[in-house]
Protein backbone atom coordinates (compact mmCIF):
# COMPACT_ATOMS: atom_id res chain seq x y z
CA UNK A 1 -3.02 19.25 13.77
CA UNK A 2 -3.02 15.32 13.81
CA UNK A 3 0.39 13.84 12.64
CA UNK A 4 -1.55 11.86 10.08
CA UNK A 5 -2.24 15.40 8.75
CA UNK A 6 0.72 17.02 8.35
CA UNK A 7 2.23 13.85 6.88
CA UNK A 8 -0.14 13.52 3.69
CA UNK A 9 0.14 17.28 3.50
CA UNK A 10 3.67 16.98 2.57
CA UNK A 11 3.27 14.52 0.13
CA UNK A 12 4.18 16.11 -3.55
CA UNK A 13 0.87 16.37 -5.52
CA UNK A 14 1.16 15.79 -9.33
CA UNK A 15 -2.09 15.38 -11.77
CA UNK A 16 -0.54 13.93 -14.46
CA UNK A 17 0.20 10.07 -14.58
CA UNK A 18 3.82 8.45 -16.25
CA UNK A 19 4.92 9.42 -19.36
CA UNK A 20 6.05 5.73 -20.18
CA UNK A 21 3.33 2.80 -19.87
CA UNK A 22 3.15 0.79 -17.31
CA UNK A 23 5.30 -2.17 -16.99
CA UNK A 24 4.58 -4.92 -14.11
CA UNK A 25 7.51 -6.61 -14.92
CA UNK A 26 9.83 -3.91 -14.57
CA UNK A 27 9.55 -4.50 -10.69
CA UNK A 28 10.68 -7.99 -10.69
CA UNK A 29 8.43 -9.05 -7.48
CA UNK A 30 8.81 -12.21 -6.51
CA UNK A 31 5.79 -13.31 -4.30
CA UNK A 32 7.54 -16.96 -3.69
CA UNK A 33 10.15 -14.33 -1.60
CA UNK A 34 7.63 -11.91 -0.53
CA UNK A 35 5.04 -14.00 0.63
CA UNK A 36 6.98 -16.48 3.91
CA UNK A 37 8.14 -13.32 5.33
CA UNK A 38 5.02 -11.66 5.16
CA UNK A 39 3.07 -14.30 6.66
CA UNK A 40 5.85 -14.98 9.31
CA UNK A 41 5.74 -11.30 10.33
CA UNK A 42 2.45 -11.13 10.40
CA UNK A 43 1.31 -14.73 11.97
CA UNK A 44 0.08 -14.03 15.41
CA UNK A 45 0.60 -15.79 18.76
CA UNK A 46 -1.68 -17.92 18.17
CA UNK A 47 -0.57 -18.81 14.72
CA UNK A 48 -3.15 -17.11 13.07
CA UNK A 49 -3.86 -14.36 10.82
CA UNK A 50 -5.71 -11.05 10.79
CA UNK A 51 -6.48 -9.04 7.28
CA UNK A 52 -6.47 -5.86 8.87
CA UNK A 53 -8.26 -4.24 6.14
CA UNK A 54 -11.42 -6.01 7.21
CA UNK A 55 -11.02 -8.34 10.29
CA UNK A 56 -10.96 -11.33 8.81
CA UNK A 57 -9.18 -14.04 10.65
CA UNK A 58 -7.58 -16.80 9.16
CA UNK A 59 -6.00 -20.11 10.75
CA UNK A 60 -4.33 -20.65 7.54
CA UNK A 61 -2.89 -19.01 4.26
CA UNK A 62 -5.61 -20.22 2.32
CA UNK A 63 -7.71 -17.52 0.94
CA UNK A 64 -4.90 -14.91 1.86
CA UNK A 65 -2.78 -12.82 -0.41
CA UNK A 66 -0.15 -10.38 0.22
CA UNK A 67 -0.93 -7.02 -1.03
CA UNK A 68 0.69 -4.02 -1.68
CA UNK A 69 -0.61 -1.18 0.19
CA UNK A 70 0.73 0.93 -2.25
CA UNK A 71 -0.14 -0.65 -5.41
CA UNK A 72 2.85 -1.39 -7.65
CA UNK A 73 0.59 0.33 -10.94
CA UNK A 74 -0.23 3.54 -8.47
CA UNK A 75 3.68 3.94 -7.70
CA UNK A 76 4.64 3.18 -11.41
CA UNK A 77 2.35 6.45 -11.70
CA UNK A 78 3.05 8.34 -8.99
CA UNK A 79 6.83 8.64 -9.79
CA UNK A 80 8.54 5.04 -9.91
CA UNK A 81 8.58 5.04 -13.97
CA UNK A 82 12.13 6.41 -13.23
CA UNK A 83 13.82 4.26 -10.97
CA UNK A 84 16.40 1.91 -11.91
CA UNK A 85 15.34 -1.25 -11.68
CA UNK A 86 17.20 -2.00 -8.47
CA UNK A 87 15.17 0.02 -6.44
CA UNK A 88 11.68 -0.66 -8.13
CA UNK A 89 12.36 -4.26 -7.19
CA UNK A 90 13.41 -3.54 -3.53
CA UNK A 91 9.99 -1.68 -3.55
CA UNK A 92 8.21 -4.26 -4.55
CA UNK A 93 9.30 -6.45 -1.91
CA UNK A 94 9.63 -3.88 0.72
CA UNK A 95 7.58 -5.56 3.95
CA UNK A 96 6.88 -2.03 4.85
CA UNK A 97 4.26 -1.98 1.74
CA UNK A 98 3.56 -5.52 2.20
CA UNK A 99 -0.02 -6.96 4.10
CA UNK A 100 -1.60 -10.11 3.70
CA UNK A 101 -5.08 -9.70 3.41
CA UNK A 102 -8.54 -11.43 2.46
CA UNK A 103 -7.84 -12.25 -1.31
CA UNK A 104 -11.13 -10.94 -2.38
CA UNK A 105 -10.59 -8.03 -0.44
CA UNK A 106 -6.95 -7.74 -2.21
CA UNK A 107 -8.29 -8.41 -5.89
CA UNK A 108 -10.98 -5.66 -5.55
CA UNK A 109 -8.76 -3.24 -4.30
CA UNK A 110 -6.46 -3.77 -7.32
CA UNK A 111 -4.35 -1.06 -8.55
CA UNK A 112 -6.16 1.57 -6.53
CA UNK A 113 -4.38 4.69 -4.50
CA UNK A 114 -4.73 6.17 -1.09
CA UNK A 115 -8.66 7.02 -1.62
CA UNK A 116 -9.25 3.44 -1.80
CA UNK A 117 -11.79 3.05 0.95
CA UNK A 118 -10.44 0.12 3.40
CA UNK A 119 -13.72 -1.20 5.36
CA UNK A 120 -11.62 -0.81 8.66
CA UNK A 121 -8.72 0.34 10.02
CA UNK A 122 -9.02 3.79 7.36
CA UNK A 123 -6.46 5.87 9.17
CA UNK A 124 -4.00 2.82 9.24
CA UNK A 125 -4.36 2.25 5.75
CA UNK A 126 -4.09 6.03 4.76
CA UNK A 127 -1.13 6.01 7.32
CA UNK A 128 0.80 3.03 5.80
CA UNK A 129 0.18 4.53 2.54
CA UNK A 130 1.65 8.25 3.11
CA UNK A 131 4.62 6.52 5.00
CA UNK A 132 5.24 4.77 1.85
CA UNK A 133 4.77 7.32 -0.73
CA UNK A 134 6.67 9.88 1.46
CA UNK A 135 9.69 7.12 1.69
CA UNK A 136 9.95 6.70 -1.88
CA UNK A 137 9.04 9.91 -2.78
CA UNK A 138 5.96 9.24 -4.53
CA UNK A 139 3.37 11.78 -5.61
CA UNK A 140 -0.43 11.56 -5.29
CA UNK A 141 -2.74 13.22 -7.22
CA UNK A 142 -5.08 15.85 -6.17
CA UNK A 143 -8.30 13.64 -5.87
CA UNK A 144 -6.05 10.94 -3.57
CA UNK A 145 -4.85 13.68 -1.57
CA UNK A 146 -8.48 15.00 -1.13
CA UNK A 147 -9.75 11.86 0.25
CA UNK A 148 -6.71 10.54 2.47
CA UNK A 149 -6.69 14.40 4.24
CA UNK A 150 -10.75 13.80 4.51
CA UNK A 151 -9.61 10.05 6.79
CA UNK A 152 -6.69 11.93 8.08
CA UNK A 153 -8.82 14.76 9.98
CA UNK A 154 -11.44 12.02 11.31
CA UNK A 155 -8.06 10.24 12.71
CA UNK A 156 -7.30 10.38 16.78
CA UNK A 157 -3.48 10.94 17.20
């Protein structure tokens, strides 16, 4: 069985969503700190940069944004609604959740979980996602977990 596999497998599945509404601000990102160390991560050798989600390339920052894989809504509902507010904000500035991405591409994803459909790089995205859900001890839900096991088979690896 493919790594990819057993790791969304082992992800807690819950149905229901957070008992207390969501709150953006609760998380206390910060994209003016977020964003440089995204982009300098990210900037390849040739100082450009590659939305991974769908290939784009980009010789500057302009019509990038940094997204979180894990949307900050889909962990409020998948278990965050509980943290203190210490680790909510290190998870929303945790470069391990962080991309930068095609700003289209980010703003139509939204708030979406796991199923989301990336145009490429599926098993990475479903990969990134389980890491990060598994780290923080996130649930998904059964429908999520239908659809990232579905990419997760059709991975190599």
């Amino acid at each position: 069985m493919p790594p990819l596999v057993t790791l969304v497998e082992k992800l807690p599945v819950k149905a229901e969503a957070a008992a207390k509404p969501y709150d953006r601000e609760a998380f206390r990102y910060s994209p003016e700190k977020a964003r440089p160390v995204v982009f300098q991560q990210e900037q390849r050798a040739d100082g450009s940069w590659l939305s991974r989600w769908d290939g784009r390339v980009f010789r500057s920052r302009m019509g990038m944004d940094v997204d979180h894989n894990v949307a900050l809504r889909e962990a409020w509902d998948s278990g965050a609604s509980t943290w203190p507010v210490a680790r909510l904000e290190a998870f929303s500035e945790d470069p391990a959740n962080l991309n930068a991405i095609t700003a289209g591409l980010n703003r139509s994803k939204g708030d979406q979980d796991g199923a989301w459909p990336a145009p490429l790089e599926r098993c990475a995205y479903v990969e990134q996602v389980a890491e990060v859900k598994s780290e923080y001890g996130l649930s998904i839900d059964p429908v999520e977990q239908a659809a990232m096991l579905n990419v997760a088979h059709a991975c190599k690896g």
